[in-house]
Protein backbone atom coordinates (compact mmCIF):
# COMPACT_ATOMS: atom_id res chain seq x y z
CA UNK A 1 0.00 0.00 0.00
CA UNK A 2 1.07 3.28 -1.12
CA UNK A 3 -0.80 6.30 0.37
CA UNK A 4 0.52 10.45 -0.57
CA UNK A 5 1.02 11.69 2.89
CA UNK A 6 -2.07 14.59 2.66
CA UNK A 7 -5.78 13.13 2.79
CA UNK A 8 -7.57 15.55 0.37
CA UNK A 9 -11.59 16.33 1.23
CA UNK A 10 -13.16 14.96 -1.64
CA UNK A 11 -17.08 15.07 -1.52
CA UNK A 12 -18.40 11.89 -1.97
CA UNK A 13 -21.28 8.94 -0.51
CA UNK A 14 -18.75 7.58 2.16
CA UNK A 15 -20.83 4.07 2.19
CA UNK A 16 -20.83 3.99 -1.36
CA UNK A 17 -17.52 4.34 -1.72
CA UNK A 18 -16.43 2.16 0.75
CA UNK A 19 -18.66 -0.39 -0.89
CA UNK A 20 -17.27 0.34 -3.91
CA UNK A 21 -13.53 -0.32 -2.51
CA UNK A 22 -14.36 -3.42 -1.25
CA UNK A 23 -16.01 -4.92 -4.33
CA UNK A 24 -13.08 -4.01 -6.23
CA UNK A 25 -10.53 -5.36 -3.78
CA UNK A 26 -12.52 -8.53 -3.19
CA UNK A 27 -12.72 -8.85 -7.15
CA UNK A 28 -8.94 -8.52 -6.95
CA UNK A 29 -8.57 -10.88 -4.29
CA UNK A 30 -10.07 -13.71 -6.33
CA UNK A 31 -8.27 -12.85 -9.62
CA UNK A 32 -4.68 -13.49 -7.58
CA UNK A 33 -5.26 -16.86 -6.38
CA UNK A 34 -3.03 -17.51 -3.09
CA UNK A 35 0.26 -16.64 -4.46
CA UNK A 36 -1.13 -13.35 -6.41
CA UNK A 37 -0.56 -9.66 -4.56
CA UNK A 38 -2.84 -6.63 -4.48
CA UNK A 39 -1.52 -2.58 -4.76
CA UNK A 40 -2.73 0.01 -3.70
CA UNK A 41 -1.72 4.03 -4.48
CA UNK A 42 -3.48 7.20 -3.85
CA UNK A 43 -2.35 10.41 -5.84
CA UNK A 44 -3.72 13.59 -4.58
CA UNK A 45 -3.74 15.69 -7.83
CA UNK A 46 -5.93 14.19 -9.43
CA UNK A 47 -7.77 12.64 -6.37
CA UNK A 48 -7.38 9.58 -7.45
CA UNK A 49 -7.26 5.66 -5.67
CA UNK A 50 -5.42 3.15 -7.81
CA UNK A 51 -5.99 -0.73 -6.94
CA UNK A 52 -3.89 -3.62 -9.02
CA UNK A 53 -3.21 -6.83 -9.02
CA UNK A 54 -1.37 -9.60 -10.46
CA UNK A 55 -4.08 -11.83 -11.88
CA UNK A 56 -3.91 -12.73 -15.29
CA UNK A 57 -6.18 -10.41 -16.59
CA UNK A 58 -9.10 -10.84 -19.50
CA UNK A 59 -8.74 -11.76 -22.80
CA UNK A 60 -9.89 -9.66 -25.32
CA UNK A 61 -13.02 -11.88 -26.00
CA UNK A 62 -14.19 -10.93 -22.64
CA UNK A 63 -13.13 -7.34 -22.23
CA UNK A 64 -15.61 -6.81 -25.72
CA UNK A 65 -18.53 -7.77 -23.79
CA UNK A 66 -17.79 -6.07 -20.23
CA UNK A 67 -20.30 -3.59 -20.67
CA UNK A 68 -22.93 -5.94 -22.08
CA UNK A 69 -26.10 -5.70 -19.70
CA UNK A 70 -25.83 -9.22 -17.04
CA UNK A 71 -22.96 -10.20 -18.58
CA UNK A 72 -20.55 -12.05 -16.52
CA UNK A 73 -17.69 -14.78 -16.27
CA UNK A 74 -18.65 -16.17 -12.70
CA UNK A 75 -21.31 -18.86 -12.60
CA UNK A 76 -23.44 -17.16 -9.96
CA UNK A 77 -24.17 -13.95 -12.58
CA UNK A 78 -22.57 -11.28 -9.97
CA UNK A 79 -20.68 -8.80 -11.64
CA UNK A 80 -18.33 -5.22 -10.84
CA UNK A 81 -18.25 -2.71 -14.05
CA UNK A 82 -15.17 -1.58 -14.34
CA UNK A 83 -13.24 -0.56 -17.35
CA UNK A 84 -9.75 -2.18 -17.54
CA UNK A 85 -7.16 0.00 -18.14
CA UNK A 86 -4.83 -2.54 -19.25
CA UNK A 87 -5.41 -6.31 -18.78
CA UNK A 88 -4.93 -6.59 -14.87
CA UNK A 89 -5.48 -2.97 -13.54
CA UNK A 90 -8.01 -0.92 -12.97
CA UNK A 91 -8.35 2.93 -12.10
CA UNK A 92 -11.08 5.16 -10.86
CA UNK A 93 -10.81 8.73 -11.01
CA UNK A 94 -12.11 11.35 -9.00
CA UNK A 95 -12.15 14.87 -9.28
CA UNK A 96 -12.74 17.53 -6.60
């Protein structure tokens, strides 16, 4: 974990947000498998959280249907839209 040493005030929904976190880092969490690792990094200008891992990432078969309505490669159907910025990372960006 990597965190820039000043907390900016960003408004936000604190409970969605910290749902938000924790789908993403469970999502991670099951992409690593036991030997994988999970980063994060915070940047303060942009205000912006960063969350990797070392999973193997999608091929490009499944990152063409992400955004398809109940799509989802888990046999339950539950799902986390997020657009992959390369094949194992994803970034959110917020703006103050």
């Amino acid at each position: 974990m990597e965190l820039d040493s000043v907390s900016p005030i960003v408004n936000l929904d604190n409970s969605l947000f910290e749902q938000v976190l924790v789908n993403i880092i469970k999502n991670a969490s099951e992409a690593i498998g036991h030997d994988g690792e999970i980063y994060i990094r915070t940047f303060r200008n942009p205000v912006c959280p960063e969350i990797a891992d070392t999973g193997k990432g999608i091929d490009k078969e499944t990152e063409a249907k992400l955004f398809s309505p109940f799509f989802s490669t888990r046999w339950s159907g539950h799902r986390l839209d997020l657009y992959p910025r390369s094949a194992s990372k994803a970034q959110l960006f917020f703006f103050s």
